[in-house]
C-alpha atoms as a PDB file:
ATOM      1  CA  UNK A   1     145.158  28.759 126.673  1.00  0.00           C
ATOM      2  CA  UNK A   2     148.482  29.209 124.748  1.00  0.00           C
ATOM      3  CA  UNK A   3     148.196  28.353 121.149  1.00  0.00           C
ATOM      4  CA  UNK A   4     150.728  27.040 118.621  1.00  0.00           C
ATOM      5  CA  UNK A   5     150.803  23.754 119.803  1.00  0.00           C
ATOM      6  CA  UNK A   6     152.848  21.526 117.343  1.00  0.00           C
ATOM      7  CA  UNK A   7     151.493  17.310 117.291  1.00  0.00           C
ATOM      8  CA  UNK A   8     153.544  14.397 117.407  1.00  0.00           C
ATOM      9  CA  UNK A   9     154.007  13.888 114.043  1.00  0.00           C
ATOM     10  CA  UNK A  10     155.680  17.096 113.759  1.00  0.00           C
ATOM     11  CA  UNK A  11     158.771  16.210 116.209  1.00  0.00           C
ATOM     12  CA  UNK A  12     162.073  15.771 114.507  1.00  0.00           C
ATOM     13  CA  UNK A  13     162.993  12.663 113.469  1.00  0.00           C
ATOM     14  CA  UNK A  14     165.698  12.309 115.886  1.00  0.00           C
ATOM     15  CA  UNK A  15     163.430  12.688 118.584  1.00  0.00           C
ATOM     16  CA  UNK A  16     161.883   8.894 117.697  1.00  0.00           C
ATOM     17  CA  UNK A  17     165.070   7.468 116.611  1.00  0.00           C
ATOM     18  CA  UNK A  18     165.931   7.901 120.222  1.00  0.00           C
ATOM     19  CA  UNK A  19     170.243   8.159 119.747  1.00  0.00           C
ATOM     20  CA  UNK A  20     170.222  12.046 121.112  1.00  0.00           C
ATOM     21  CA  UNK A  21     169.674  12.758 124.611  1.00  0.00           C
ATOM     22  CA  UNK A  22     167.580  15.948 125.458  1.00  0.00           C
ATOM     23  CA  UNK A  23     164.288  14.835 124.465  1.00  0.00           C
ATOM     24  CA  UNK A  24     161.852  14.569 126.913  1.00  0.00           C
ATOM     25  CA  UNK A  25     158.055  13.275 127.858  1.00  0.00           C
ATOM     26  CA  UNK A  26     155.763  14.867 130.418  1.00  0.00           C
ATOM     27  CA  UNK A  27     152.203  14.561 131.961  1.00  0.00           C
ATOM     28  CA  UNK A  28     150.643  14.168 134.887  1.00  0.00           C
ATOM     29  CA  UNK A  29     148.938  11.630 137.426  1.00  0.00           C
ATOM     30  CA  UNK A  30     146.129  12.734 139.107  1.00  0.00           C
ATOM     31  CA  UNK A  31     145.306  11.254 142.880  1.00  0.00           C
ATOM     32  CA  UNK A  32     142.035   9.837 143.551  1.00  0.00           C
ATOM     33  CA  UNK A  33     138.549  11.858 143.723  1.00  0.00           C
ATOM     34  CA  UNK A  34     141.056  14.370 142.098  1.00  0.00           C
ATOM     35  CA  UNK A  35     142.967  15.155 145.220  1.00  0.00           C
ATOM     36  CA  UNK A  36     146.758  16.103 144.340  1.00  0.00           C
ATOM     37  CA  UNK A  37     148.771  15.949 141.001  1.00  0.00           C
ATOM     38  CA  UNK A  38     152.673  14.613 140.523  1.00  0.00           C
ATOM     39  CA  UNK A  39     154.108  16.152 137.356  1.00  0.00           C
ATOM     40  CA  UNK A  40     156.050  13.486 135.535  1.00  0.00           C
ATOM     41  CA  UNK A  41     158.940  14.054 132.906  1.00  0.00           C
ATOM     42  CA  UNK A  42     161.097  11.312 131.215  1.00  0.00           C
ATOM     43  CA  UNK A  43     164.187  11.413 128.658  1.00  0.00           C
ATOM     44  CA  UNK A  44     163.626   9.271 126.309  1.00  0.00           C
ATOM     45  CA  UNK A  45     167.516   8.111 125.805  1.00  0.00           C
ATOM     46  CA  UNK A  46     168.275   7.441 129.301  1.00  0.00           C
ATOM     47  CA  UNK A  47     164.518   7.031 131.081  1.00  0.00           C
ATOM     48  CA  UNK A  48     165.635   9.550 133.110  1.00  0.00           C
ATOM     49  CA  UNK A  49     162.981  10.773 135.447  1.00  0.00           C
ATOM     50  CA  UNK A  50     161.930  14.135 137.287  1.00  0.00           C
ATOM     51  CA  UNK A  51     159.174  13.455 139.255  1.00  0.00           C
ATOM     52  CA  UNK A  52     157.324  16.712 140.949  1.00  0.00           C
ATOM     53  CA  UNK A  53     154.025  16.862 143.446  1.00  0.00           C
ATOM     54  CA  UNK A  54     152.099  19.928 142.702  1.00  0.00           C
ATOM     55  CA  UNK A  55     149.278  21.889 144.686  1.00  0.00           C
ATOM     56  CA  UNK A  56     147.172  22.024 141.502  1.00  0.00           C
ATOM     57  CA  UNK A  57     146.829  21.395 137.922  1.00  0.00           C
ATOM     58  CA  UNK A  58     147.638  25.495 137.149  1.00  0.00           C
ATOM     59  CA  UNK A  59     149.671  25.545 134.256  1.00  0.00           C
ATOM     60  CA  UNK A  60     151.596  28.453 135.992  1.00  0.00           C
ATOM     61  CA  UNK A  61     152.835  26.325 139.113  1.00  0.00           C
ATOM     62  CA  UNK A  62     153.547  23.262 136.431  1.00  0.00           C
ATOM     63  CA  UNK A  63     155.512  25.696 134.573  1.00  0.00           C
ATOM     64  CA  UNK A  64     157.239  27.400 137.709  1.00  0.00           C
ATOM     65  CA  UNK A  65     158.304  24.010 138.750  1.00  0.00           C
ATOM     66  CA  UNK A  66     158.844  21.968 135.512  1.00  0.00           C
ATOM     67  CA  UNK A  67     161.269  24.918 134.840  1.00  0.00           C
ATOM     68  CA  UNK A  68     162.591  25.033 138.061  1.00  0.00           C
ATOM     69  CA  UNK A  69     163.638  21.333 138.054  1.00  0.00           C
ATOM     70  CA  UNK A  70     164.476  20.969 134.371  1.00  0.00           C
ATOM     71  CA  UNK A  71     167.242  23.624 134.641  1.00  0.00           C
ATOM     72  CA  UNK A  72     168.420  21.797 138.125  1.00  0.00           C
ATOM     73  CA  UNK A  73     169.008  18.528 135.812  1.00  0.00           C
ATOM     74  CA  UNK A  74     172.379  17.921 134.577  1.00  0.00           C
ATOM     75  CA  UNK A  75     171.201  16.422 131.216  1.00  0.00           C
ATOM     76  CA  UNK A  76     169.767  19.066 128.133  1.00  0.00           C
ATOM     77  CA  UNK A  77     166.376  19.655 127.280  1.00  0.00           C
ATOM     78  CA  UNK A  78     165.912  19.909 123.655  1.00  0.00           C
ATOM     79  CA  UNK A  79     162.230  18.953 123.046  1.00  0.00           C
ATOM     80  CA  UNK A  80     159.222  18.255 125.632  1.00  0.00           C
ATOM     81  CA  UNK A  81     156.534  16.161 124.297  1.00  0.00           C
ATOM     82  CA  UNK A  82     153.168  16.631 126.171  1.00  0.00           C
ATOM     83  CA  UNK A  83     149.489  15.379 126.142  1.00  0.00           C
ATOM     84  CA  UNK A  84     146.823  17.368 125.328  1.00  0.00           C
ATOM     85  CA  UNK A  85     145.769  19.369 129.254  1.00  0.00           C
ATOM     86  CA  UNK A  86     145.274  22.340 129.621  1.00  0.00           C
ATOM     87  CA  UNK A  87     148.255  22.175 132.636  1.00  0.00           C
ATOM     88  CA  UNK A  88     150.270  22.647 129.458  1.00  0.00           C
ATOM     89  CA  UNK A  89     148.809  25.673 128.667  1.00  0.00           C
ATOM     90  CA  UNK A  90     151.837  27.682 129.354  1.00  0.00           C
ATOM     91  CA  UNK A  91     153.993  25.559 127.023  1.00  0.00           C
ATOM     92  CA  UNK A  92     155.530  28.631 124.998  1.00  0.00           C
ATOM     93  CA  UNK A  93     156.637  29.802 128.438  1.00  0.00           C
ATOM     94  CA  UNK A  94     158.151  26.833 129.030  1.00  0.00           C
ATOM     95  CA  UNK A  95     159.583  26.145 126.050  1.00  0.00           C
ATOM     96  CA  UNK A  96     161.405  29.957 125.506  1.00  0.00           C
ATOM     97  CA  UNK A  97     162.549  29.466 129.191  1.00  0.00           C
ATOM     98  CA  UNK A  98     164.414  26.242 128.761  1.00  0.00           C
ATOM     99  CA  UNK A  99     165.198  26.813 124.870  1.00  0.00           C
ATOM    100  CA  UNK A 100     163.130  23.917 124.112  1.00  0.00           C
ATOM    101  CA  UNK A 101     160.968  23.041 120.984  1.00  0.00           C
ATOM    102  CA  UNK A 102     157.356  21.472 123.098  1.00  0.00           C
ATOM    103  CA  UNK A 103     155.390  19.347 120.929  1.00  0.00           C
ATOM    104  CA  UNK A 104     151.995  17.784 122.132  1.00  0.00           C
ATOM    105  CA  UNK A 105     151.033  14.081 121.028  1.00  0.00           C
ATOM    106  CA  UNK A 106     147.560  14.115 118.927  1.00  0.00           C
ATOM    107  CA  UNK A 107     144.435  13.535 121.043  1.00  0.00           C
ATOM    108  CA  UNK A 108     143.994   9.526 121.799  1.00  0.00           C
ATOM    109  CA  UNK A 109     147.405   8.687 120.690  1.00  0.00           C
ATOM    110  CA  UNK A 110     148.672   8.301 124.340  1.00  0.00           C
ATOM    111  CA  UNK A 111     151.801   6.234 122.740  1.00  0.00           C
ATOM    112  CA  UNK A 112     153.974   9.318 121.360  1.00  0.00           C
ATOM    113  CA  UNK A 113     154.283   9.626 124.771  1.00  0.00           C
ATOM    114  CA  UNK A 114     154.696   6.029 125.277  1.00  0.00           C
ATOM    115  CA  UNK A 115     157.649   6.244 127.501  1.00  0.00           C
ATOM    116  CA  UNK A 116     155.933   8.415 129.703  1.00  0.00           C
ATOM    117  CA  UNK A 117     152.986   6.054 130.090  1.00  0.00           C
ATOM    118  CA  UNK A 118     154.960   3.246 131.108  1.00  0.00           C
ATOM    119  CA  UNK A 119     156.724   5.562 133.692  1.00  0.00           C
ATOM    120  CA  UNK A 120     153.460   6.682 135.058  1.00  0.00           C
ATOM    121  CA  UNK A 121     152.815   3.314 135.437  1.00  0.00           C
ATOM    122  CA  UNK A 122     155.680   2.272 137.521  1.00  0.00           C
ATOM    123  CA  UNK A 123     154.886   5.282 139.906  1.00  0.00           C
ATOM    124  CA  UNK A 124     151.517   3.580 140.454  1.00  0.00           C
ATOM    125  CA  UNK A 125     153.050   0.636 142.124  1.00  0.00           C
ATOM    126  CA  UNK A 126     154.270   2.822 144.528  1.00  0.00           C
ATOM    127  CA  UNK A 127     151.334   5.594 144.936  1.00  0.00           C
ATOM    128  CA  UNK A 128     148.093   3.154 143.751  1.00  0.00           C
ATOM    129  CA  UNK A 129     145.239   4.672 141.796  1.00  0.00           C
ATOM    130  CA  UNK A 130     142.854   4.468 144.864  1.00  0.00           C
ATOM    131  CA  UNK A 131     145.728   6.577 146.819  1.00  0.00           C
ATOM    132  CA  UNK A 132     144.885  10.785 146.983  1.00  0.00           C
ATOM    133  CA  UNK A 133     148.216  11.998 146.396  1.00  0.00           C
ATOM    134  CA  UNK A 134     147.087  15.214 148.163  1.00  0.00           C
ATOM    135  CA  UNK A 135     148.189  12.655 151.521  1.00  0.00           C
ATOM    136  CA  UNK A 136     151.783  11.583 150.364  1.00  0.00           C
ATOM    137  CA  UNK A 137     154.900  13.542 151.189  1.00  0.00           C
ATOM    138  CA  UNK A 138     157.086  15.166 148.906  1.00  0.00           C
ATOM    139  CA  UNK A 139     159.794  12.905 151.063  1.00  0.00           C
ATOM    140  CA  UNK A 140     158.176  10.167 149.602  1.00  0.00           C
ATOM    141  CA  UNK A 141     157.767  11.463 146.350  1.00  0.00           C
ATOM    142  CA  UNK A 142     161.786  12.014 146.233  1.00  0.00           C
ATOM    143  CA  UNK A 143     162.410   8.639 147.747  1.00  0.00           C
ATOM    144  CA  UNK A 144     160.470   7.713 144.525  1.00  0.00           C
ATOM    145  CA  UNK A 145     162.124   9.212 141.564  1.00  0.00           C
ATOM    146  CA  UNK A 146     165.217   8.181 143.276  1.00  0.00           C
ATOM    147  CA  UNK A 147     164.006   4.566 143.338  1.00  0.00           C
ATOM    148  CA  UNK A 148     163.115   5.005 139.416  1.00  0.00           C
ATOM    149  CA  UNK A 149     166.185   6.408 138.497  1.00  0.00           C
ATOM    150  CA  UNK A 150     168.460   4.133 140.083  1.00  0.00           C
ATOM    151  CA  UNK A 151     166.081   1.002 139.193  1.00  0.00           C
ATOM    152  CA  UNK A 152     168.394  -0.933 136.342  1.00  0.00           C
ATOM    153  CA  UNK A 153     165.992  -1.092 132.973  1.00  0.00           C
ATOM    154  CA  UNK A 154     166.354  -4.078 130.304  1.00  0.00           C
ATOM    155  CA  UNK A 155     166.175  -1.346 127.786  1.00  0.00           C
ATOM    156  CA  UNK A 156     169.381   0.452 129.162  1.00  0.00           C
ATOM    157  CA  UNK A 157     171.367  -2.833 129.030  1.00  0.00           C
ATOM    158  CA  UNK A 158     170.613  -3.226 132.633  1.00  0.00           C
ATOM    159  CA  UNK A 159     171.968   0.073 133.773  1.00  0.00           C
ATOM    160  CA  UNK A 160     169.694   2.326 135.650  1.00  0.00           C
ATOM    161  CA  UNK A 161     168.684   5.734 134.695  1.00  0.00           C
ATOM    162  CA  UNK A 162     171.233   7.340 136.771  1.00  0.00           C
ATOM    163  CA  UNK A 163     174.305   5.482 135.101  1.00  0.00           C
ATOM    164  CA  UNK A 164     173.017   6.278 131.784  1.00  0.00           C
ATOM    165  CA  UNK A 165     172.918   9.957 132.648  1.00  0.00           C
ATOM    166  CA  UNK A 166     176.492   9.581 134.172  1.00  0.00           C
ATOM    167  CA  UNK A 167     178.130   7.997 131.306  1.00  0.00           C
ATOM    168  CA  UNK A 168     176.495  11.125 129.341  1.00  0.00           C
ATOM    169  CA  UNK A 169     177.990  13.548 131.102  1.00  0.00           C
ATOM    170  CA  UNK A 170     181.420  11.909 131.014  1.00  0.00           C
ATOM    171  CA  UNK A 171     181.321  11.573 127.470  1.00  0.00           C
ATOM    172  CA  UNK A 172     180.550  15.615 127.665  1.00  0.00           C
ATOM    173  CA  UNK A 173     183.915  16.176 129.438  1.00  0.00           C
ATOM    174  CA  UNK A 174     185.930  14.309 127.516  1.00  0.00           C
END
């Protein structure tokens, strides 16, 4: 396993104060009896949401395809802030590959990443905990994330995910 992990209390203020957008959350779910893994990111400013199925917890496939799929996003990625796995292993990979400070929330403090807990949770309504997730389609994993980014969020002054991230990158060309 990597070392130099940095803990949650070490992220830039900004980062909490949640006004910049590039600052991201990520775990993952595990199906039941441990059969199949989603990888899960959020941004914190517009609850933006990249959600990946995986073949295993190997931190190089999470890192191929967190990569992969954070440089396919439209909005920056500044700072990833991860639980404790050892998926996350290759976090210095990840982190020199997207130019990205990764910082990992402190062992049983699950609410540095609290974003990413709720978000987590809304993916369970969809894909229960008694569900493998070994048995559901990427299709449906897609259909997902699409639903979650384009569901409008109290938080976002009931704009979805998707609008938020729009009106970002108009504000970017202008």
């Amino acid at each position: 396993m990597e070392s130099n992990r940095s803990g949650g209390p070490d992220r830039p203020a900004v980062v909490e104060q949640n006004t910049e957008i590039g600052h991201w959350e990520g775990d993952t779910i595990i199906g039941a009896n441990h059969e199949g893994v989603l990888l899960t990111l959020v941004e914190r400013v517009t609850k933006y949401t990249i959600v990946e199925k995986l073949e295993s917890k190997n931190a190089d496939e999470l890192a191929k395809v967190l990569i992969y799929r954070a440089n396919k996003c439209d909005l920056p990625v500044k700072t990833i802030t991860f639980d404790n796995g050892k998926e996350f292993s290759k976090h210095q990979k990840i982190g020199a590959e997207l130019k990205a400070d990764i910082y990992f929330a402190r062992p049983c403090h699950s609410w540095e990443r609290g974003l990413n807990e709720n978000t987590n949770g809304m993916i369970r309504q969809y894909i229960p905990k008694s569900c493998p997730i070994s048995i559901v389609k990427k299709s449906d994993i897609k259909w997902i994330e699409n639903q979650l980014n384009n569901r409008p969020r109290k938080t976002l002054g009931y704009l979805s995910p998707i609008q938020c991230a729009l009106k970002y990158q108009v504000a970017l060309q202008t």
